[in-house]
PDB file of N, CA and C in Angstrom:
ATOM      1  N   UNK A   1      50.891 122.882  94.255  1.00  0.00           N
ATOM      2  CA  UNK A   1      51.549 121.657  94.601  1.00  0.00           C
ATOM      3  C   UNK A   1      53.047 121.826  94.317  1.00  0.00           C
ATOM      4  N   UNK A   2      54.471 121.684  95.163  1.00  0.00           N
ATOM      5  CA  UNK A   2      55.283 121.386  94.952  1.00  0.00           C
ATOM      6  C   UNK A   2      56.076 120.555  94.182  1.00  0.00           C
ATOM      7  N   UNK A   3      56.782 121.108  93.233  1.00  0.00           N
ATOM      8  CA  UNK A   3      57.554 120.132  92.195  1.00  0.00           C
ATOM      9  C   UNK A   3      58.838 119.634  93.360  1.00  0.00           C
ATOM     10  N   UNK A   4      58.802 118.292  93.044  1.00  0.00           N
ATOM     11  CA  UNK A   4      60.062 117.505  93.373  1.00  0.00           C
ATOM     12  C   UNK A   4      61.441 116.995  92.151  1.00  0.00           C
ATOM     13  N   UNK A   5      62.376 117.031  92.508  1.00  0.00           N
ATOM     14  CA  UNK A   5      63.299 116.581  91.635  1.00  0.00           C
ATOM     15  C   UNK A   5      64.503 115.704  92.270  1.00  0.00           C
ATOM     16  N   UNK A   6      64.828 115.142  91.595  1.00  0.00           N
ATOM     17  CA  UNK A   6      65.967 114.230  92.059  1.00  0.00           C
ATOM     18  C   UNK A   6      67.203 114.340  91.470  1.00  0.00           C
ATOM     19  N   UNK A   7      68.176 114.297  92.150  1.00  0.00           N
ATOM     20  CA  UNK A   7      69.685 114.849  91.625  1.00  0.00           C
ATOM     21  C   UNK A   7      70.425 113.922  91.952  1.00  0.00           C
ATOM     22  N   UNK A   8      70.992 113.327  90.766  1.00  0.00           N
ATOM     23  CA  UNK A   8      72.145 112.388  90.585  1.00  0.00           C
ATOM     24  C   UNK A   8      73.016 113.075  89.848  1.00  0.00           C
ATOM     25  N   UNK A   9      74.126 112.592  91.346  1.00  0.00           N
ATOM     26  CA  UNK A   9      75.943 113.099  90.802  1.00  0.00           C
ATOM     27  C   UNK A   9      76.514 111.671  90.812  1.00  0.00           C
ATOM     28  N   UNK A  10      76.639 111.684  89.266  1.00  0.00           N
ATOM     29  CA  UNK A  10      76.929 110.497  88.856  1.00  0.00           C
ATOM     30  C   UNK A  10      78.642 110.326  89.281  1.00  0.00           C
ATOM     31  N   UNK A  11      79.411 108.836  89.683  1.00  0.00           N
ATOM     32  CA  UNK A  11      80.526 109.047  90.361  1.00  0.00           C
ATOM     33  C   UNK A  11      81.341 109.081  89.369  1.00  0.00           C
ATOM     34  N   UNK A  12      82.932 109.678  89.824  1.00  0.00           N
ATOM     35  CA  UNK A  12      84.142 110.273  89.397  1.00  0.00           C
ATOM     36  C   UNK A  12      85.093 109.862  89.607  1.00  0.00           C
ATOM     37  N   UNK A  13      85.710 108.990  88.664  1.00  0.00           N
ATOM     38  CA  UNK A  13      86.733 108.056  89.010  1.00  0.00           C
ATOM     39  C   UNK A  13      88.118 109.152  89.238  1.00  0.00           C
ATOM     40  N   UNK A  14      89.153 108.512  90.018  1.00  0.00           N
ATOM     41  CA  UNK A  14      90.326 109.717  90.819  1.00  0.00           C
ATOM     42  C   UNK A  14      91.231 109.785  89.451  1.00  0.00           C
ATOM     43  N   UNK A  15      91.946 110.729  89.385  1.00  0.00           N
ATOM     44  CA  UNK A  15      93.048 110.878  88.706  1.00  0.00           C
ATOM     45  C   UNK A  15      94.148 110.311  89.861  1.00  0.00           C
ATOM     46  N   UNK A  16      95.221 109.446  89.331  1.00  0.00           N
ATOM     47  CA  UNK A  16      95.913 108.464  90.328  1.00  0.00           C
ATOM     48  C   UNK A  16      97.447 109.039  89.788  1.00  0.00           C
ATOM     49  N   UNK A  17      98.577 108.833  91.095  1.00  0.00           N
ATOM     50  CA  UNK A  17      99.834 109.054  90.429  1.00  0.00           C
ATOM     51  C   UNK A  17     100.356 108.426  91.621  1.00  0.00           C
ATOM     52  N   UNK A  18     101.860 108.188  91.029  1.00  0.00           N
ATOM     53  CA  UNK A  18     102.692 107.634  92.512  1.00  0.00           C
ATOM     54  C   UNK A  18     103.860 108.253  92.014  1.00  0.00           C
ATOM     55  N   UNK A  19     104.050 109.015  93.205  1.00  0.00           N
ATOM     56  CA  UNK A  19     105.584 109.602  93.433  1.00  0.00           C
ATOM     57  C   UNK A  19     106.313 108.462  94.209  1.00  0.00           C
ATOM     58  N   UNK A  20     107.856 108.603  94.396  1.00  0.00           N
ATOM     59  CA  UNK A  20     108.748 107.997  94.821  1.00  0.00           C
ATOM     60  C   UNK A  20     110.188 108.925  95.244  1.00  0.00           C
ATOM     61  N   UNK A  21     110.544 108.756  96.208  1.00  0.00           N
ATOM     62  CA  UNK A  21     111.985 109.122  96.774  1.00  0.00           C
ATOM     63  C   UNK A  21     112.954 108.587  97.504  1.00  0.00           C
ATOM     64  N   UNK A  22     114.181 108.311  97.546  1.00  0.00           N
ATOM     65  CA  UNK A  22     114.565 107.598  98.207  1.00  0.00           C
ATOM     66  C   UNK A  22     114.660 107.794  99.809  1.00  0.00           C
ATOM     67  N   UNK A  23     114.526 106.729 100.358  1.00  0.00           N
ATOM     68  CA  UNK A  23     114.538 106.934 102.488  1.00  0.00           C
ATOM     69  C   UNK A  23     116.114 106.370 102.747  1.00  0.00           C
ATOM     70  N   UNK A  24     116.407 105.509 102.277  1.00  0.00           N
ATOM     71  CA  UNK A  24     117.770 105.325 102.711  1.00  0.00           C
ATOM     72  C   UNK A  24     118.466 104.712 101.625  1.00  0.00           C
ATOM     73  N   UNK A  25     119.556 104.153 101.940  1.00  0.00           N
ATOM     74  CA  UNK A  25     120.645 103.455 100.928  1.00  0.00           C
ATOM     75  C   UNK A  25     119.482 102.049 100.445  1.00  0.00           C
ATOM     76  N   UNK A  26     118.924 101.532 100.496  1.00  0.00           N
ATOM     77  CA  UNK A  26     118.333 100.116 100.354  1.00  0.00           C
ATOM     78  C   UNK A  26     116.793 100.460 100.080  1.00  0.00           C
ATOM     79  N   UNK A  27     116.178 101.522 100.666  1.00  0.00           N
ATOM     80  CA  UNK A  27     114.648 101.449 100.980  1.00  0.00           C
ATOM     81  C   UNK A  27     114.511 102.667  99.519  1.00  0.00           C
ATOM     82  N   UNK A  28     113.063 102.576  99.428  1.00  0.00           N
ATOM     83  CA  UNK A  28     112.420 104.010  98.738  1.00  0.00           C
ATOM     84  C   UNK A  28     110.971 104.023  99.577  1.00  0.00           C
ATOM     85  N   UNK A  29     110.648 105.360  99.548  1.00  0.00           N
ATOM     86  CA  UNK A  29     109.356 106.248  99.911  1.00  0.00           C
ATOM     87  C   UNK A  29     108.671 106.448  98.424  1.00  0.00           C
ATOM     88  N   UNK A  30     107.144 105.281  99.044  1.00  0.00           N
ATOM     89  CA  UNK A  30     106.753 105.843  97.440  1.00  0.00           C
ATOM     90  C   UNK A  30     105.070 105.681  97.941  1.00  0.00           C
ATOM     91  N   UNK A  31     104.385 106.879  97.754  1.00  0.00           N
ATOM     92  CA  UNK A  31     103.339 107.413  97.528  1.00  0.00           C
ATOM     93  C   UNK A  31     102.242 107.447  96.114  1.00  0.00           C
ATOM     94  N   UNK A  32     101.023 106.680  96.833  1.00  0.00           N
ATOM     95  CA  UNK A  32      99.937 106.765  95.460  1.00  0.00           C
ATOM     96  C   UNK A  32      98.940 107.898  95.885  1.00  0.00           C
ATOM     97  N   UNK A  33      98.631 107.988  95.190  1.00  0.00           N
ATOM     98  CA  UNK A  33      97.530 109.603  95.526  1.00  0.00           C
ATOM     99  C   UNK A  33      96.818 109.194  94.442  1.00  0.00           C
ATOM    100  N   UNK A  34      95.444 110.059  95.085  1.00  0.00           N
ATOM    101  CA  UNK A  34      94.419 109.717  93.840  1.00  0.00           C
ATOM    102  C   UNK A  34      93.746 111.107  94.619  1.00  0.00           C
ATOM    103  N   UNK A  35      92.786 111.560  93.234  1.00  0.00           N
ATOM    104  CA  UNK A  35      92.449 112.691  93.326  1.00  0.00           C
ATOM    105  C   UNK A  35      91.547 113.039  92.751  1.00  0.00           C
ATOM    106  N   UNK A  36      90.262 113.989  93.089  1.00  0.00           N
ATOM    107  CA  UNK A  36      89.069 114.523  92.347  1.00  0.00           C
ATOM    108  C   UNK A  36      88.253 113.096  92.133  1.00  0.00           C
ATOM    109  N   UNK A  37      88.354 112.323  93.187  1.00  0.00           N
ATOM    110  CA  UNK A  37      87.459 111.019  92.911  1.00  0.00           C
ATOM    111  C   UNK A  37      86.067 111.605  93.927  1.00  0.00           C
ATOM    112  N   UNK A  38      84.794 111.055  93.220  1.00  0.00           N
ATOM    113  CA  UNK A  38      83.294 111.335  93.889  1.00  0.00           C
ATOM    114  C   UNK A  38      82.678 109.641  93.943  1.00  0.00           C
ATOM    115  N   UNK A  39      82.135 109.480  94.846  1.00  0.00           N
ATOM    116  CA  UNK A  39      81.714 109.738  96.333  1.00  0.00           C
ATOM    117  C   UNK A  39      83.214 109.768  96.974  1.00  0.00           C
ATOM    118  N   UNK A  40      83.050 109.880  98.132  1.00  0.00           N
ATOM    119  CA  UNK A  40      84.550 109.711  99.130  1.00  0.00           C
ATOM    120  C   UNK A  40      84.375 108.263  99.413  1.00  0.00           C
ATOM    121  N   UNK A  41      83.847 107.251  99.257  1.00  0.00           N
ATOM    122  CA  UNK A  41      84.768 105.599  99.340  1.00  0.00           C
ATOM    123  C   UNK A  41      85.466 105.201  98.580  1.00  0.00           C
ATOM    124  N   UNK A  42      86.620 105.373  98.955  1.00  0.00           N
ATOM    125  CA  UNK A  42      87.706 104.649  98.123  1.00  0.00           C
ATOM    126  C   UNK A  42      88.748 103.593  98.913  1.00  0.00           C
ATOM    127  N   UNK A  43      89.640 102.842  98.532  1.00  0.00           N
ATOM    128  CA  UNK A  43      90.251 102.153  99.225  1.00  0.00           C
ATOM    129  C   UNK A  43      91.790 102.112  98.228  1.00  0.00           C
ATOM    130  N   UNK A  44      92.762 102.512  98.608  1.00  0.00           N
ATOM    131  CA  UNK A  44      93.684 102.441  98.073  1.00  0.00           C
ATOM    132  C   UNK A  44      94.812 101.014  98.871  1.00  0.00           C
ATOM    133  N   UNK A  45      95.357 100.780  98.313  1.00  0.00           N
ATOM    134  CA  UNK A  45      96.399  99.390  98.874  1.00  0.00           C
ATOM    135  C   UNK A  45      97.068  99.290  98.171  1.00  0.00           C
ATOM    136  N   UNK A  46      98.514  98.829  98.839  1.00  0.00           N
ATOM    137  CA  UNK A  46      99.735  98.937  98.049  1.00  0.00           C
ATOM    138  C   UNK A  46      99.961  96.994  98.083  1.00  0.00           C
ATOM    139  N   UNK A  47      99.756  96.752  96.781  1.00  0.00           N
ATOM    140  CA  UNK A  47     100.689  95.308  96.580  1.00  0.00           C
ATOM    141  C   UNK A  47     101.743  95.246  96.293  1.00  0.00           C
ATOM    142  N   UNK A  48     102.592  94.107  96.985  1.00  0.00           N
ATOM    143  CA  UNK A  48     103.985  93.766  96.391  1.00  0.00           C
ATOM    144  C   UNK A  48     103.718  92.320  95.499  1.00  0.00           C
ATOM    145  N   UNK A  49     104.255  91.591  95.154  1.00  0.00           N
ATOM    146  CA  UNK A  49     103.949  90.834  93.681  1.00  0.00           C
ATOM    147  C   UNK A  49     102.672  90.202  93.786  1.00  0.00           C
ATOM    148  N   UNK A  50     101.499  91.187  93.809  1.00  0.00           N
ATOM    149  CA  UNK A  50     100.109  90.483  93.984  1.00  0.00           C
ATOM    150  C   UNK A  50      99.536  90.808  94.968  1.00  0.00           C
ATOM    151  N   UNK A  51     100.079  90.531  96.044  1.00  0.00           N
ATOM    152  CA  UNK A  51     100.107  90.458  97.827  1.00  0.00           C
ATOM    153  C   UNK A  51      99.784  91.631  98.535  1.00  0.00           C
ATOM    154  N   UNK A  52      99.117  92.113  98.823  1.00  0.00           N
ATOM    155  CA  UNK A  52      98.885  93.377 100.298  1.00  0.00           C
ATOM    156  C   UNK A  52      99.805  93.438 101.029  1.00  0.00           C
ATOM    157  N   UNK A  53     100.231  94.695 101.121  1.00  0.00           N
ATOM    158  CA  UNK A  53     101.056  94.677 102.135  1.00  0.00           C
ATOM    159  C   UNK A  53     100.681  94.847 103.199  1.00  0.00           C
ATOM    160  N   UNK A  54     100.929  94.479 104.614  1.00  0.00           N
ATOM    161  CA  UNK A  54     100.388  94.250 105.891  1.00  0.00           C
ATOM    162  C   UNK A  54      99.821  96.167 106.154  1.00  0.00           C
ATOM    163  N   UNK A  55      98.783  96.257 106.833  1.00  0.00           N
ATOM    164  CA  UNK A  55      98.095  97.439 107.101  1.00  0.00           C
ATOM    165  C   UNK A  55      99.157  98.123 107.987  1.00  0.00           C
ATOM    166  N   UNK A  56     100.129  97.483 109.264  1.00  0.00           N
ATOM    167  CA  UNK A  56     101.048  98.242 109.633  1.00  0.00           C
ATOM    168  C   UNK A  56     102.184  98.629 108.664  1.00  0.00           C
ATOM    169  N   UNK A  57     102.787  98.633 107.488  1.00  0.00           N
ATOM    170  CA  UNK A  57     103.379  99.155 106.819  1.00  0.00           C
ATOM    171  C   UNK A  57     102.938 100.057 105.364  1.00  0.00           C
ATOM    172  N   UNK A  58     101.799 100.744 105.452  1.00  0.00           N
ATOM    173  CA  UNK A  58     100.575 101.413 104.736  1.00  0.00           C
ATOM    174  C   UNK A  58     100.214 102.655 106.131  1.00  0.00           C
ATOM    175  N   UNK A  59     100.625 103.852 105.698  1.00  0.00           N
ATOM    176  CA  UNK A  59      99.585 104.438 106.558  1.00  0.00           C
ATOM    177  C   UNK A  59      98.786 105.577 105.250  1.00  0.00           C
ATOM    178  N   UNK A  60      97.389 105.415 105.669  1.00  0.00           N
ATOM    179  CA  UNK A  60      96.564 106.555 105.250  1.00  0.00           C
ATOM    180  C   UNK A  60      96.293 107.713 105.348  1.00  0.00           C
ATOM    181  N   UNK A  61      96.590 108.968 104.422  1.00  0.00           N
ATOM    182  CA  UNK A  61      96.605 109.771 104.364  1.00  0.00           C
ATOM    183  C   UNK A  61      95.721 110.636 104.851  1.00  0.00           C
ATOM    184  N   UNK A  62      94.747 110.165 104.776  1.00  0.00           N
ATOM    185  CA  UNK A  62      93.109 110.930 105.338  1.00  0.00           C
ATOM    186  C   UNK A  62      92.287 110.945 103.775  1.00  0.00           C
ATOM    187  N   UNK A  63      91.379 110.973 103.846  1.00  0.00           N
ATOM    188  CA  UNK A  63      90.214 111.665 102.870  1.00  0.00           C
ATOM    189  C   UNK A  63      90.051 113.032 102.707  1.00  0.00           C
ATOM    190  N   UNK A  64      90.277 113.988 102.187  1.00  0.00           N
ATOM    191  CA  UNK A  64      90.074 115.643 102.399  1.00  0.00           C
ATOM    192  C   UNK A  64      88.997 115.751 100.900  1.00  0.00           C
ATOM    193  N   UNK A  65      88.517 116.503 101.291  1.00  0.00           N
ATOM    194  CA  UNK A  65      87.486 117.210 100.131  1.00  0.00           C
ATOM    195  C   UNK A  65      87.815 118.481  99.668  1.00  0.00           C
ATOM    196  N   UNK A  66      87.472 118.436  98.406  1.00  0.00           N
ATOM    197  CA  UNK A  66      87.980 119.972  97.475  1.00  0.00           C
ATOM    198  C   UNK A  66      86.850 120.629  97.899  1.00  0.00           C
ATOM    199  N   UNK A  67      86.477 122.006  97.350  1.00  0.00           N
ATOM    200  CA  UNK A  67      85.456 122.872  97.371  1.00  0.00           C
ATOM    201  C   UNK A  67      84.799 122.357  96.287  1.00  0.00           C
ATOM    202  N   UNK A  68      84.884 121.885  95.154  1.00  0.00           N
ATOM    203  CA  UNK A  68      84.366 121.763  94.584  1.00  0.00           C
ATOM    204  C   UNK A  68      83.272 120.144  94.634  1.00  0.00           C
ATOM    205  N   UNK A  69      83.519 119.606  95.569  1.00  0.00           N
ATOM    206  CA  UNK A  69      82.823 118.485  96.093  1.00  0.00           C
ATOM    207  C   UNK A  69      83.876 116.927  95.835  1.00  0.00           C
ATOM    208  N   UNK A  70      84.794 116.873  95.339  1.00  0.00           N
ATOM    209  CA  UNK A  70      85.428 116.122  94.603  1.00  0.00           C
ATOM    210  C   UNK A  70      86.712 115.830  96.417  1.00  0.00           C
ATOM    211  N   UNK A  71      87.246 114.828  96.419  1.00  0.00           N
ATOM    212  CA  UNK A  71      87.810 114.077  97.353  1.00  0.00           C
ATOM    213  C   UNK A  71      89.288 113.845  96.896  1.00  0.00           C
ATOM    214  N   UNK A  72      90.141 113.791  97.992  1.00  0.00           N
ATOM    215  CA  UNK A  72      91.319 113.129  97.474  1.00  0.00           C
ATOM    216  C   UNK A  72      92.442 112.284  98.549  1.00  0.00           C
ATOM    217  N   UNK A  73      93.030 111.416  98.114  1.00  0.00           N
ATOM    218  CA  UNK A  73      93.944 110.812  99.857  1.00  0.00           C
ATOM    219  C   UNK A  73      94.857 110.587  99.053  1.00  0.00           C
ATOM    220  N   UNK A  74      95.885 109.878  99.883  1.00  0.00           N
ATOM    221  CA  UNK A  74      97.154 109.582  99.552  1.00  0.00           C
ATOM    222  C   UNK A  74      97.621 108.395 100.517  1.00  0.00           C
ATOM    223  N   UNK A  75      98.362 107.227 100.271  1.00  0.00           N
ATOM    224  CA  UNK A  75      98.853 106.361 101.269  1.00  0.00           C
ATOM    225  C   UNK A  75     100.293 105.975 100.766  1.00  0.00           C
ATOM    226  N   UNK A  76     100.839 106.238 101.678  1.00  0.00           N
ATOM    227  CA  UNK A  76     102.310 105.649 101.344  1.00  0.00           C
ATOM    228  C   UNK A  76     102.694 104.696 101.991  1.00  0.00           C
ATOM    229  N   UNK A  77     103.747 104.161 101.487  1.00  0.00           N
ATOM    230  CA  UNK A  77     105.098 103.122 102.150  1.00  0.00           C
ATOM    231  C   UNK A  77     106.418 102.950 101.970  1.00  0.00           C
ATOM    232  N   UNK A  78     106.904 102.238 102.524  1.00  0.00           N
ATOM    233  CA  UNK A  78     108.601 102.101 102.179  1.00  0.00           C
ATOM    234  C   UNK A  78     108.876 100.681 101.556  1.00  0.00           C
ATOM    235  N   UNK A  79     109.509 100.823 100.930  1.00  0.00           N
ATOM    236  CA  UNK A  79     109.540  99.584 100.050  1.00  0.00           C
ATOM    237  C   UNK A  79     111.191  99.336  99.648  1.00  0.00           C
ATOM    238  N   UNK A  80     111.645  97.904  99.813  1.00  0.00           N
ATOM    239  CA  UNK A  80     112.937  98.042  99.454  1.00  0.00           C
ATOM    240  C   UNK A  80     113.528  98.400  97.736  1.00  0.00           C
ATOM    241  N   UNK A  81     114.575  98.869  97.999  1.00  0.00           N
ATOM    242  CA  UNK A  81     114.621  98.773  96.229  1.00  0.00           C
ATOM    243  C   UNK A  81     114.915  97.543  95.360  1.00  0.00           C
ATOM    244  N   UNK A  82     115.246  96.885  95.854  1.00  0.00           N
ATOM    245  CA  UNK A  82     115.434  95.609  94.831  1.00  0.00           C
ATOM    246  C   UNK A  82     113.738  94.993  94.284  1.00  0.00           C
ATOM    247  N   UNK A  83     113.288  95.429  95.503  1.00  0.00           N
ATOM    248  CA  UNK A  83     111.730  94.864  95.540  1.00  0.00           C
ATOM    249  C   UNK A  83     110.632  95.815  94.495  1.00  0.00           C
ATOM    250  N   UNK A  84     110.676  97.270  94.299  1.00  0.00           N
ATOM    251  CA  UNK A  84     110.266  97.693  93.924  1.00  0.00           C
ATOM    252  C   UNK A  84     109.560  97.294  92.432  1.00  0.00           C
ATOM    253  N   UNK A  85     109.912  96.955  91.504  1.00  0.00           N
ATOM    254  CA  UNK A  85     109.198  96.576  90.598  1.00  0.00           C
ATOM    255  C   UNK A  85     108.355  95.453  90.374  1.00  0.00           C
ATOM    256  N   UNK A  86     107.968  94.902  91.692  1.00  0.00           N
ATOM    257  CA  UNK A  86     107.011  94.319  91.643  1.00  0.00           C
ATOM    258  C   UNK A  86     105.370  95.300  92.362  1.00  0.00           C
ATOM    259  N   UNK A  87     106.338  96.178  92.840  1.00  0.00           N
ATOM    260  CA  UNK A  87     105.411  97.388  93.760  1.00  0.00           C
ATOM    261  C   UNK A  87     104.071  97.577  92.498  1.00  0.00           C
ATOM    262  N   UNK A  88     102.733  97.730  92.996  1.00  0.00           N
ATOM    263  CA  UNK A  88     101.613  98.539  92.929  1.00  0.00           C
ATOM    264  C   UNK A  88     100.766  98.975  93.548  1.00  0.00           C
ATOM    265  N   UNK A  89     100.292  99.947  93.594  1.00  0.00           N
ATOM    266  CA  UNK A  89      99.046 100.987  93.998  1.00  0.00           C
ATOM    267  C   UNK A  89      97.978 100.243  93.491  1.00  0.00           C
ATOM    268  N   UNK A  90      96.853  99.682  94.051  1.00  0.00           N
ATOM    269  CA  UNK A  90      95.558  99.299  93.547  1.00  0.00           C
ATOM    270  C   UNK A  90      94.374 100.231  94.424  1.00  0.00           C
ATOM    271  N   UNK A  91      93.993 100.763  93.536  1.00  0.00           N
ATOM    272  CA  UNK A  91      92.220 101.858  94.166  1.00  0.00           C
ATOM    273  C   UNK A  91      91.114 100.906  93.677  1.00  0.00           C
ATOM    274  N   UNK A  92      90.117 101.294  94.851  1.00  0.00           N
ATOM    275  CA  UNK A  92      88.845 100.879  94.147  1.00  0.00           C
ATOM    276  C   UNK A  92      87.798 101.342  95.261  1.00  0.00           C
ATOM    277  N   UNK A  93      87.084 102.402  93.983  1.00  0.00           N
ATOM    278  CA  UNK A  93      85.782 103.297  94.283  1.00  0.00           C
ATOM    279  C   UNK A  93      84.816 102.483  93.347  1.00  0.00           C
ATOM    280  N   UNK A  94      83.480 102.967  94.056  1.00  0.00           N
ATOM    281  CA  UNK A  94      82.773 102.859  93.114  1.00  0.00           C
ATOM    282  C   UNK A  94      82.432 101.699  92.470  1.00  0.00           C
ATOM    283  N   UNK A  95      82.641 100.854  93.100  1.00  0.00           N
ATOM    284  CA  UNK A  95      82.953  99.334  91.433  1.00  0.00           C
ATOM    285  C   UNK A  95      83.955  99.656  90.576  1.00  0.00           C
ATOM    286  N   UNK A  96      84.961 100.246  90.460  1.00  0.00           N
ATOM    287  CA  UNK A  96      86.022 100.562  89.797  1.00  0.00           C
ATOM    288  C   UNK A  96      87.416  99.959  90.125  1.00  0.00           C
ATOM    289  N   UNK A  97      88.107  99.182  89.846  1.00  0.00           N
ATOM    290  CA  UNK A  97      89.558  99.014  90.415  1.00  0.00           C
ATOM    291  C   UNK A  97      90.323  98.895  89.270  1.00  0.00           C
ATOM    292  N   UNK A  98      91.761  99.798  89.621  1.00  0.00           N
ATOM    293  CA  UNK A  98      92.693 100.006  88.509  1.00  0.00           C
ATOM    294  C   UNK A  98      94.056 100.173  89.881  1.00  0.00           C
ATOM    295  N   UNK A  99      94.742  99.684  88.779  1.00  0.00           N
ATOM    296  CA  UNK A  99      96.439  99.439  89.362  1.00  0.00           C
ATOM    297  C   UNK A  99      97.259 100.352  88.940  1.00  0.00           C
ATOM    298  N   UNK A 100      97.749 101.663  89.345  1.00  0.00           N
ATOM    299  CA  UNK A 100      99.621 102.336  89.759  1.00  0.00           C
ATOM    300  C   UNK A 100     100.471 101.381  89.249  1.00  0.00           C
ATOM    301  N   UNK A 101     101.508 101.605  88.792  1.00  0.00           N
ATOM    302  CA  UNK A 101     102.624 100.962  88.619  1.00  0.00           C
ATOM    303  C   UNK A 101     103.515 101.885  89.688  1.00  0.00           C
ATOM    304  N   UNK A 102     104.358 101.523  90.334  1.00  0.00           N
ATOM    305  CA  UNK A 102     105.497 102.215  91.062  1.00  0.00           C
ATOM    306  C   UNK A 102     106.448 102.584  89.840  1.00  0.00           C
ATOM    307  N   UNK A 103     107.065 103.689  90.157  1.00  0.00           N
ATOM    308  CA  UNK A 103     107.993 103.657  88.906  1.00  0.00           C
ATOM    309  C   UNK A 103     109.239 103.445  89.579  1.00  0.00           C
ATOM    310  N   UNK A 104     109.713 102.938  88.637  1.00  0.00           N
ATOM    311  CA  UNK A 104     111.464 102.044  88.739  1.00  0.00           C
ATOM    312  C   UNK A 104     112.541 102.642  88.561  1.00  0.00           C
ATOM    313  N   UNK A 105     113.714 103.175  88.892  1.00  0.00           N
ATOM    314  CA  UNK A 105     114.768 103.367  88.302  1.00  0.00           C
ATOM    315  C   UNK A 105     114.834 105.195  88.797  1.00  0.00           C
ATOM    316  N   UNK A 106     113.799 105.670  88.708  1.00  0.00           N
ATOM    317  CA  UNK A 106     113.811 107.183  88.704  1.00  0.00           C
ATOM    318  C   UNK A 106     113.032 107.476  90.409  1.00  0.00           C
ATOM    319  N   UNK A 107     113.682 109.001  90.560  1.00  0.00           N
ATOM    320  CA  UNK A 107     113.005 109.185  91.917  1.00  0.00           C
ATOM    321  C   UNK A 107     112.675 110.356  91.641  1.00  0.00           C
ATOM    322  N   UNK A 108     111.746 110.712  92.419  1.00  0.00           N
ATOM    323  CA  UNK A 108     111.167 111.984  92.230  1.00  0.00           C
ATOM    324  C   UNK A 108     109.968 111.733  91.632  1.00  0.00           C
ATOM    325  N   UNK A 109     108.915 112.714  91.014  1.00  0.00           N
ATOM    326  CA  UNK A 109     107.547 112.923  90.583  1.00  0.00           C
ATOM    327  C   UNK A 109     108.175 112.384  89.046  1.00  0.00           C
ATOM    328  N   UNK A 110     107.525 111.302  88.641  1.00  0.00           N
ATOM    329  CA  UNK A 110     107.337 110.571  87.390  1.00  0.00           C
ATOM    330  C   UNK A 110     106.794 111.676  86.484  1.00  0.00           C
ATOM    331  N   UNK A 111     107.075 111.182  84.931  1.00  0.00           N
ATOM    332  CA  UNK A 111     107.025 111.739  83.959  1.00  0.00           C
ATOM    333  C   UNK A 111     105.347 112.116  83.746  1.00  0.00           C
ATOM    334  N   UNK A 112     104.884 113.254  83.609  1.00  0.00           N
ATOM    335  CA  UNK A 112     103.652 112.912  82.991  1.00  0.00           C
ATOM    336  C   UNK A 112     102.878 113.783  84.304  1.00  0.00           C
ATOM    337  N   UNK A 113     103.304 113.733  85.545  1.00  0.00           N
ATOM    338  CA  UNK A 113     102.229 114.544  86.858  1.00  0.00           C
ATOM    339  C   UNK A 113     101.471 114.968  86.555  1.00  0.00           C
ATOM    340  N   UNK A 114      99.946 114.791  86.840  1.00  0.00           N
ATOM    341  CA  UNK A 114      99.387 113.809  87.386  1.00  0.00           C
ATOM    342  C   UNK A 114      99.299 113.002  86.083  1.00  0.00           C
ATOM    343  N   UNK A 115      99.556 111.357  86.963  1.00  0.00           N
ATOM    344  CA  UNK A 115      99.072 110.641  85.994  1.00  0.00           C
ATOM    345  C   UNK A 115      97.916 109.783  85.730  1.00  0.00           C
ATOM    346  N   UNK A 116      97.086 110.012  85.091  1.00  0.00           N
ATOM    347  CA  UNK A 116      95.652 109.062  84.887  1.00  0.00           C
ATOM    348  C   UNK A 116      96.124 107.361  84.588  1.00  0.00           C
ATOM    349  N   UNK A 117      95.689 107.024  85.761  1.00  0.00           N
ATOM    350  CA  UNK A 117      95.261 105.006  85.228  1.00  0.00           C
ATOM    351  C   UNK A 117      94.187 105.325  84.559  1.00  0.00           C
ATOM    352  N   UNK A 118      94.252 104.332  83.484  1.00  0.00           N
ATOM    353  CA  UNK A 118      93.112 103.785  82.737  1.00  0.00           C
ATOM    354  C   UNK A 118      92.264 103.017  83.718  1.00  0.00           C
ATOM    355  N   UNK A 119      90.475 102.773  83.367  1.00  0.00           N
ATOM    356  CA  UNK A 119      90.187 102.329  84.086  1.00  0.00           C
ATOM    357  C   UNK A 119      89.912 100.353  83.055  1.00  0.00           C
TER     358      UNK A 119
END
């Protein structure tokens, strides 16, 4: 008689970071990425003080998969700078949702790459 077994891959919350650069005199380019998250549903969205930002100013990066089974995307936007510190990244896999902070003041890859949200 054949033995059966059942295999649970229990899920993997992403390691999350947001880069930022500037696009023009007024605007910034700022990117959340999340990474090594399991299953591949995730939903990333960028709020401004609370608020979604409209789906035409969000584009999605794609979903790509590691070799190692683990997933990762990225979605960016442009955001003005005065506006920026109200900016966040919100993910949510899994039953999981945790908030990015945009970082303020500095451009380039924030202190710390990659950086883990708490969940």
């Amino acid at each position: 008689m054949p033995d059966y077994f059942c295999l649970y891959v229990p899920p993997v919350s992403p390691v999350v970071n947001v880069t930022c650069a500037e696009a023009l005199e007024d605007t910034i380019n700022v990117t959340c990425w999340a990474f090594g998250f399991y299953p591949q549903n995730i939903s990333v969205t960028w709020l401004q003080d609370g608020e979604p930002l409209s789906q035409g100013t969000q584009q999605s990066g794609g979903i790509f998969s590691y070799e190692n089974g683990t997933y990762q995307t990225w979605v960016p936007t442009r955001i003005p700078k005065d506006r920026s510190r109200g900016s966040v990244a919100m993910w949510d896999t899994v039953g999981t949702t945790a908030l990015a902070l945009c970082p303020v003041g500095s451009l380039g890859v924030p202190a710390g790459f990659p950086n883990q949200v708490s969940q």
